[in-house]
PDB file of N, CA and C in Angstrom:
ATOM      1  N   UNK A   1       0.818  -1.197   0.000  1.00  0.00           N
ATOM      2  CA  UNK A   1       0.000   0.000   0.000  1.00  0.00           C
ATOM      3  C   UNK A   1       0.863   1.263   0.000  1.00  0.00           C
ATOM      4  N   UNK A   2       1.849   1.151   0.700  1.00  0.00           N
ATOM      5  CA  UNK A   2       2.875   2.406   1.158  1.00  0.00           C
ATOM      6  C   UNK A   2       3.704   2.515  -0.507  1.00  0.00           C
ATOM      7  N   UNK A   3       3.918   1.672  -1.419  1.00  0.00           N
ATOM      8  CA  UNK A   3       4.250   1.843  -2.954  1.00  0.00           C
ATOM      9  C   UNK A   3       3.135   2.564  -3.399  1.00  0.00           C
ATOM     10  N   UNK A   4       1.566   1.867  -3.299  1.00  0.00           N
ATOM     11  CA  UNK A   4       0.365   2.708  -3.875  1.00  0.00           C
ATOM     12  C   UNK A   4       0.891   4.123  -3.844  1.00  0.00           C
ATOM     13  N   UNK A   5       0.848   4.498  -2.517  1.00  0.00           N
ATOM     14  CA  UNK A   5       0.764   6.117  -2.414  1.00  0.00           C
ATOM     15  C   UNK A   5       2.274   6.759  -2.694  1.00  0.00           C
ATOM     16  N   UNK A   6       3.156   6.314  -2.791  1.00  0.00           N
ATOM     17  CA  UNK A   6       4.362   6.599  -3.840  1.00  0.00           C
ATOM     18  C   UNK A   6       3.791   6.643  -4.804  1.00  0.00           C
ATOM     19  N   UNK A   7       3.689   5.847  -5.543  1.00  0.00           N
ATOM     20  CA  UNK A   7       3.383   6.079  -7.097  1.00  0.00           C
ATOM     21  C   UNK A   7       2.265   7.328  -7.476  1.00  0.00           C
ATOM     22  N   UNK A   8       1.523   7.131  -6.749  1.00  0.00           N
ATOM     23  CA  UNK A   8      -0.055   8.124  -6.582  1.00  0.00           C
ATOM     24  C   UNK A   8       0.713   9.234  -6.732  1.00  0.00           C
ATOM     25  N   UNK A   9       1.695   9.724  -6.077  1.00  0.00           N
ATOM     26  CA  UNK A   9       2.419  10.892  -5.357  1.00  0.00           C
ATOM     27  C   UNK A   9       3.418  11.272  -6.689  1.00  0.00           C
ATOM     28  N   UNK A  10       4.072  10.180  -7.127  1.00  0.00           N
ATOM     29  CA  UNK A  10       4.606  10.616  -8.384  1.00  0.00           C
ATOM     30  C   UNK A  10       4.413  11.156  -9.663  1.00  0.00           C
ATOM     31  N   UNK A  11       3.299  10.477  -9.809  1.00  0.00           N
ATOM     32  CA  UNK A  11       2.306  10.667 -11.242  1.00  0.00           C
ATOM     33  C   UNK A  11       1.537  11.654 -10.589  1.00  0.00           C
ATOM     34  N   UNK A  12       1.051  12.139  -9.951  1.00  0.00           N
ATOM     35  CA  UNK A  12       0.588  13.665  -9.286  1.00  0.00           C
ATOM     36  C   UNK A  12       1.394  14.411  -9.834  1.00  0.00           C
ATOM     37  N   UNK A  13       3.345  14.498  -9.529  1.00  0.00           N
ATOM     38  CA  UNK A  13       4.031  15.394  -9.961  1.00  0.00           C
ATOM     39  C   UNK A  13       4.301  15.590 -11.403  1.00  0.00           C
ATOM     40  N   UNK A  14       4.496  14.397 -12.028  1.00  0.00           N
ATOM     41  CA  UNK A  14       4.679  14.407 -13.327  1.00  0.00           C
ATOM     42  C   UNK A  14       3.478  15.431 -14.038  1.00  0.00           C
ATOM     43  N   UNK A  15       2.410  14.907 -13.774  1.00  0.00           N
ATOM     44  CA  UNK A  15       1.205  15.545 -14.326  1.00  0.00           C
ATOM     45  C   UNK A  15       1.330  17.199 -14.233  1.00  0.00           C
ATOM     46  N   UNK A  16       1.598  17.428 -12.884  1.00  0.00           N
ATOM     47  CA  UNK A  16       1.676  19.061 -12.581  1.00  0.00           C
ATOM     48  C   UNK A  16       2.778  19.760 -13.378  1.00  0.00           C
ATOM     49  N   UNK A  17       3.861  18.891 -13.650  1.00  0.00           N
ATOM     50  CA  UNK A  17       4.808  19.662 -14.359  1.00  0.00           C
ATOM     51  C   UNK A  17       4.797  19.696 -16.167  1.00  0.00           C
ATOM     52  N   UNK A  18       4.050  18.757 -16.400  1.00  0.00           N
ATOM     53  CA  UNK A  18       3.407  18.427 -17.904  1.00  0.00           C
ATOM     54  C   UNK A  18       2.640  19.643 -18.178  1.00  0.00           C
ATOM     55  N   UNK A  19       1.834  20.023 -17.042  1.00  0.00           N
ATOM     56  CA  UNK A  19       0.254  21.479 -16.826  1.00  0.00           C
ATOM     57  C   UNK A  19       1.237  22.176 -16.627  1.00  0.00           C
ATOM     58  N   UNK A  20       2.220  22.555 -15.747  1.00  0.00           N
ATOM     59  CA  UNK A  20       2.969  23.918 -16.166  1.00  0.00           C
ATOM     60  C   UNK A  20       3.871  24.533 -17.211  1.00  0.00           C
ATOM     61  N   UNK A  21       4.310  23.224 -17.672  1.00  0.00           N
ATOM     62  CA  UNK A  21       4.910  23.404 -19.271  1.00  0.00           C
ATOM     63  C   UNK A  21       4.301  23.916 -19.841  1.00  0.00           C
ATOM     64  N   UNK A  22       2.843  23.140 -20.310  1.00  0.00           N
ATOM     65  CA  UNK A  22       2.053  23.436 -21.687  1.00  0.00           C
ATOM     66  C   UNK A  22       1.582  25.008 -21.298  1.00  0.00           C
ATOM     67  N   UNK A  23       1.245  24.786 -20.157  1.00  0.00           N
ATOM     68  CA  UNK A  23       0.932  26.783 -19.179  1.00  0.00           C
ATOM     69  C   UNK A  23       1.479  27.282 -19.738  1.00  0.00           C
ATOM     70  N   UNK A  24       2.733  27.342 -19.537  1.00  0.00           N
ATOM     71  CA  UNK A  24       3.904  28.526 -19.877  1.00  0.00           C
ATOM     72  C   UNK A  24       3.824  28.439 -21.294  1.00  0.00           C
ATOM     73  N   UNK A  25       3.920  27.855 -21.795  1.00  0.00           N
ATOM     74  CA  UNK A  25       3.896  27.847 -23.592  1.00  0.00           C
ATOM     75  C   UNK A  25       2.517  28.733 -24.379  1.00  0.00           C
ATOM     76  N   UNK A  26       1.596  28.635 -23.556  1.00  0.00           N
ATOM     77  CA  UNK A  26       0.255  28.876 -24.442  1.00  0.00           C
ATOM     78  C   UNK A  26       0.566  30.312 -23.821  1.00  0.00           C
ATOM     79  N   UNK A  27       0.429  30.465 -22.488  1.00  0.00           N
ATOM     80  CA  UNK A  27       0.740  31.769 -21.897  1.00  0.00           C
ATOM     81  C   UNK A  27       1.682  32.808 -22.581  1.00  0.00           C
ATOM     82  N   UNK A  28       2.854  32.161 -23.234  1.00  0.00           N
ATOM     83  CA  UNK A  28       4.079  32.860 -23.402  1.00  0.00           C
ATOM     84  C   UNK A  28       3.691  33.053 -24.823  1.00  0.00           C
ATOM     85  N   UNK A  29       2.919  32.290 -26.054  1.00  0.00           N
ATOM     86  CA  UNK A  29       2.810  32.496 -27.543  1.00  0.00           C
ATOM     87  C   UNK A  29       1.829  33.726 -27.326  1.00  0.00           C
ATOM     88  N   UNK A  30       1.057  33.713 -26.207  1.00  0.00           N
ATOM     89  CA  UNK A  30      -0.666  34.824 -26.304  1.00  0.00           C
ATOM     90  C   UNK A  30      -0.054  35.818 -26.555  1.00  0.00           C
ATOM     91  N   UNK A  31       0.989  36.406 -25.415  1.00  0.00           N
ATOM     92  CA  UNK A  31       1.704  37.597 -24.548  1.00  0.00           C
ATOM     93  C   UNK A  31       2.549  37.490 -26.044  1.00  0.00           C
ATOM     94  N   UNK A  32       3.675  37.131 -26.547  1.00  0.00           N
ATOM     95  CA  UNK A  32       4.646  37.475 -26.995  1.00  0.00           C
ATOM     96  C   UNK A  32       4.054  37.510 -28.283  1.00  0.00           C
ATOM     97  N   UNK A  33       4.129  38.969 -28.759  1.00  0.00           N
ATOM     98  CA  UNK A  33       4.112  39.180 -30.609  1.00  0.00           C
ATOM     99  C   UNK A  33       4.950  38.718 -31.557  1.00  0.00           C
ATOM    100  N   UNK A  34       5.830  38.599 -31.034  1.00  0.00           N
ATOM    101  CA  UNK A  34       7.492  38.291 -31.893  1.00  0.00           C
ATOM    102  C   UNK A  34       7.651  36.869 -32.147  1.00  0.00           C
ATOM    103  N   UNK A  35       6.707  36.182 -32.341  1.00  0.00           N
ATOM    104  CA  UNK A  35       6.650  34.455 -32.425  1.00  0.00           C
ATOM    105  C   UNK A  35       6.735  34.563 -34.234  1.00  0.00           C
ATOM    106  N   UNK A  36       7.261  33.571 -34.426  1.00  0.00           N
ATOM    107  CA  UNK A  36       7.280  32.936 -36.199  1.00  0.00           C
ATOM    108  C   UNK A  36       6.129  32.556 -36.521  1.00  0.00           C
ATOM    109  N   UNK A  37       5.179  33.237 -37.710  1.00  0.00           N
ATOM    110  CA  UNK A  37       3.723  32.695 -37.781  1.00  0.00           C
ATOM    111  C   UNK A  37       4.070  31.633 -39.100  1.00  0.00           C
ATOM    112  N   UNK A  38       5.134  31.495 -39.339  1.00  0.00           N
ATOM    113  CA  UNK A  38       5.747  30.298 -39.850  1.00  0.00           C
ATOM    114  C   UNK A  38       5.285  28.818 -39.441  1.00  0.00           C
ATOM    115  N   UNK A  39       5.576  28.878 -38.178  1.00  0.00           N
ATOM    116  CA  UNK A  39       5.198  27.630 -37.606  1.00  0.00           C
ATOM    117  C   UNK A  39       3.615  27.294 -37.305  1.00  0.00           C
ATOM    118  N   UNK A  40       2.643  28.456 -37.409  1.00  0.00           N
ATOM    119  CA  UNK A  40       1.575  28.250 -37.444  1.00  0.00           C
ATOM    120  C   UNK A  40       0.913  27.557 -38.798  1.00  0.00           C
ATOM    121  N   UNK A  41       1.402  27.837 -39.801  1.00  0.00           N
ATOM    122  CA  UNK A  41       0.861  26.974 -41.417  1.00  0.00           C
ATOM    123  C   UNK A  41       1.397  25.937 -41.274  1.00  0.00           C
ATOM    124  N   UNK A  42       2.423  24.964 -40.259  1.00  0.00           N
ATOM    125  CA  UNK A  42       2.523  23.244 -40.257  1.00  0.00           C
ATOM    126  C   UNK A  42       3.724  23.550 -41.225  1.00  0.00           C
ATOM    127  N   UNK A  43       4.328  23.916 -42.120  1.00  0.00           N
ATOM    128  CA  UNK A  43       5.173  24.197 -42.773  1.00  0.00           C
ATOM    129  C   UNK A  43       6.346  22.962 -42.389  1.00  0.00           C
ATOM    130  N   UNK A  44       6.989  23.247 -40.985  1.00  0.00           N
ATOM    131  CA  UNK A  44       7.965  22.370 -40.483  1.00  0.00           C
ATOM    132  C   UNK A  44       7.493  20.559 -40.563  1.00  0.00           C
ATOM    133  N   UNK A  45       6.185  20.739 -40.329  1.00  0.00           N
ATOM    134  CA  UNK A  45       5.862  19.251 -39.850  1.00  0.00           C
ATOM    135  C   UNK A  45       5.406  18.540 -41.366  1.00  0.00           C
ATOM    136  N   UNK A  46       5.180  18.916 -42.273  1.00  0.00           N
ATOM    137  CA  UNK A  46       5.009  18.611 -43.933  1.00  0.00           C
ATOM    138  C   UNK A  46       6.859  18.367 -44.407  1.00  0.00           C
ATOM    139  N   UNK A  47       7.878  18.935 -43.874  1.00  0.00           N
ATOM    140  CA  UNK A  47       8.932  18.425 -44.090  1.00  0.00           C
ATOM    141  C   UNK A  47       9.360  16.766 -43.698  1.00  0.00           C
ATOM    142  N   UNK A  48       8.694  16.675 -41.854  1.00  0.00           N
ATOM    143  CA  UNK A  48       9.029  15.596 -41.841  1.00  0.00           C
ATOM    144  C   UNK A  48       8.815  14.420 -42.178  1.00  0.00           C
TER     145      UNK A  48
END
């Protein structure tokens, strides 16, 4: 049981730091004008 709530406890953190990544990213493209609207037409991902 005492592993249960380790693991519980881990994947809690993982998750929170996955939600503050993607946070900061969506947060940081809204705010910042100076982004490449390059990467918005898929352009890069039709290369691969």
């Amino acid at each position: 049981m005492e592993y249960l709530i380790f693991f519980h406890d881990h994947i809690i953190i993982v998750i929170i730091i996955i939600i503050v990544m993607v946070g900061y990213v969506l947060v940081n493209s809204c705010i910042n004008k100076f982004y490449n609207l390059n990467i918005f037409h898929g352009q890069e991902l039709e290369r691969i």
